[in-house]
Protein backbone atom coordinates (compact mmCIF):
# COMPACT_ATOMS: atom_id res chain seq x y z
CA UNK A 1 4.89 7.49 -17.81
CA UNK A 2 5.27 6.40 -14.22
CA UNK A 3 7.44 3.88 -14.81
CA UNK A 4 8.09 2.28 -11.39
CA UNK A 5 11.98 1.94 -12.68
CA UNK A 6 12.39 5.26 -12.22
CA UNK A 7 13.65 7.60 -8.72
CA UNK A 8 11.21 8.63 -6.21
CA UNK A 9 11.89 12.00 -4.49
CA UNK A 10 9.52 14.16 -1.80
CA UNK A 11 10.42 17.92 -1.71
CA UNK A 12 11.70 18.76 1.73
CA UNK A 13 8.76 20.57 2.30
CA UNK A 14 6.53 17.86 1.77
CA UNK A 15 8.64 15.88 3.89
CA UNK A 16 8.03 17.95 7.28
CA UNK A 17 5.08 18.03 6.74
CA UNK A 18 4.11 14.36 5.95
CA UNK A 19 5.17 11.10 7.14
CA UNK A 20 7.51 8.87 4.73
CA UNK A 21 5.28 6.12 5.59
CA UNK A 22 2.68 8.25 3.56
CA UNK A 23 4.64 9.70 0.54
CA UNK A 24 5.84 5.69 0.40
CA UNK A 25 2.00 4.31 0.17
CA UNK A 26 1.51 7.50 -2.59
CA UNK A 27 4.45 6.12 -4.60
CA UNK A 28 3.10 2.85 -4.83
CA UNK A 29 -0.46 3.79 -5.12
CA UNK A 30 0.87 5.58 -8.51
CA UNK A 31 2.72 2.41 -9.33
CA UNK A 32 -0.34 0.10 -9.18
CA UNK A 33 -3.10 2.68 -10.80
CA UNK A 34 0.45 2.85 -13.55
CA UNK A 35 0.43 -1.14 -13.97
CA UNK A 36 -2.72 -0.88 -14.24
CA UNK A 37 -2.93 1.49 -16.99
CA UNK A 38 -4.95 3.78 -15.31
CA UNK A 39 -3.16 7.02 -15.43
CA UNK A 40 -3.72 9.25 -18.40
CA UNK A 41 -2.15 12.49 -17.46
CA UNK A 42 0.92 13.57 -15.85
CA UNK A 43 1.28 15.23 -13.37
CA UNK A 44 -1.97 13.63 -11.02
CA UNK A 45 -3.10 15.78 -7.87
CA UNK A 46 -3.23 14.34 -4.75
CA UNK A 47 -6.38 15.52 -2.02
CA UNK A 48 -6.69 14.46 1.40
CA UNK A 49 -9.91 13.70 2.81
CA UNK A 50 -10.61 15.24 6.52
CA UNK A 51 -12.25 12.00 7.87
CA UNK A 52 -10.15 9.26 9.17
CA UNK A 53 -9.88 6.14 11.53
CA UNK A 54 -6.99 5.47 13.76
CA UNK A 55 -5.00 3.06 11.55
CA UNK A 56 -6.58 4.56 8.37
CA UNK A 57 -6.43 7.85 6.12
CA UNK A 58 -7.95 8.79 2.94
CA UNK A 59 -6.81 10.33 -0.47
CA UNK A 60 -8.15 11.25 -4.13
CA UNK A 61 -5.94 11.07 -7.14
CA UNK A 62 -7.35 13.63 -9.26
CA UNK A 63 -6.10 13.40 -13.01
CA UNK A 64 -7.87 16.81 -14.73
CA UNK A 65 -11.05 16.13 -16.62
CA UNK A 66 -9.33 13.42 -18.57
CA UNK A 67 -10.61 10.64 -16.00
CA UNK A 68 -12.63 10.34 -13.06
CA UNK A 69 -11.11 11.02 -9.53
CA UNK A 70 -10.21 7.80 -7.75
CA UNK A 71 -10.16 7.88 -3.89
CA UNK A 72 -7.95 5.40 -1.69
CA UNK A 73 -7.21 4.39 1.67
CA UNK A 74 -3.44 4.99 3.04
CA UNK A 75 -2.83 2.78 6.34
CA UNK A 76 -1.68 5.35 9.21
CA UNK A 77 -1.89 4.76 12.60
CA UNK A 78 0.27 7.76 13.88
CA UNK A 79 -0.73 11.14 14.38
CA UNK A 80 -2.56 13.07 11.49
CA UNK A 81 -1.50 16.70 11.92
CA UNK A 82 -0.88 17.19 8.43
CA UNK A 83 -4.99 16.88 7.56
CA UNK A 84 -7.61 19.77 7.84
CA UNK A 85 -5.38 22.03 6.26
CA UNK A 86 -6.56 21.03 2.40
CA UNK A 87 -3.27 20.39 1.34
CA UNK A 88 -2.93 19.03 -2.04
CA UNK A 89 0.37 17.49 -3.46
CA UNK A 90 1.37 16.93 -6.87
CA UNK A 91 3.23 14.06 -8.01
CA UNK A 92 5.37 14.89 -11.27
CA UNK A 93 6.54 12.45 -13.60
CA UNK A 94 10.18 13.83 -14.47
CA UNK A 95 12.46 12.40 -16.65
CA UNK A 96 14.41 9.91 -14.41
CA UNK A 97 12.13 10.62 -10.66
CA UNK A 98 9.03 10.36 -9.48
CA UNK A 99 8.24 13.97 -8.05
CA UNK A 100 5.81 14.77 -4.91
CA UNK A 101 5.48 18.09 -4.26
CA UNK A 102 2.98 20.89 -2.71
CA UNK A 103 0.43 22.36 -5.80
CA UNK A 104 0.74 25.90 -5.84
CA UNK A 105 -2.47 26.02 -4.75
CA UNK A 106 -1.82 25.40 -1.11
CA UNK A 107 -1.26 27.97 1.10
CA UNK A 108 1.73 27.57 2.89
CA UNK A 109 2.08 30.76 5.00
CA UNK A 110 2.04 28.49 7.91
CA UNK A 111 4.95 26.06 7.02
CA UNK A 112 7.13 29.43 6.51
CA UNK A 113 9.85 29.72 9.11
């Protein structure tokens, strides 16, 4: 599960809407908690936090009931547009890639064009 061998891909929605230096710090956030042995469940939610420093964001990898949410910083120093809208990605372990999407539970009326 997770295995760091494996492709990583961002839907292009998540890409407009987040920086590559982000999805990139998710990936390897996944990789270490992996190493680790600390993921139990795939797929794992990703939530953004709302409060933030200049150089420094915050996340929760949420895996179900089956362990305890696990918050982490993400170093960021460029604009944040993409928080305050309680956007929550999901990061899907496929067969050959590493998947971060939107969760259907977003609303994304506003990133329709």
């Amino acid at each position: 599960m997770y295995e760091a061998t494996k492709r990583r891909h961002v839907s292009e929605q998540v890409a407009e809407v987040f920086p590559k230096e982000v999805t990139d710090q998710i990936f390897d956030v996944i990789n270490l908690m992996n190493k680790a042995d600390q993921l139990v469940t795939a797929p794992v939610a990703i939530a953004f936090s709302d409060d933030y420093d200049d150089d420094e964001l915050y996340a929760m990898l949420i895996q179900g009931n089956l362990a305890p949410a696990q918050e982490f910083p993400l170093t960021y120093a460029g604009d944040k547009p993409f928080l305050g809208h309680g956007y929550i990605l999901i990061v899907k372990d496929n067969a050959k890639t590493i998947y971060i999407d939107f969760s259907k539970a977003n609303d994304l009326t506003e990133l329709q064009k």
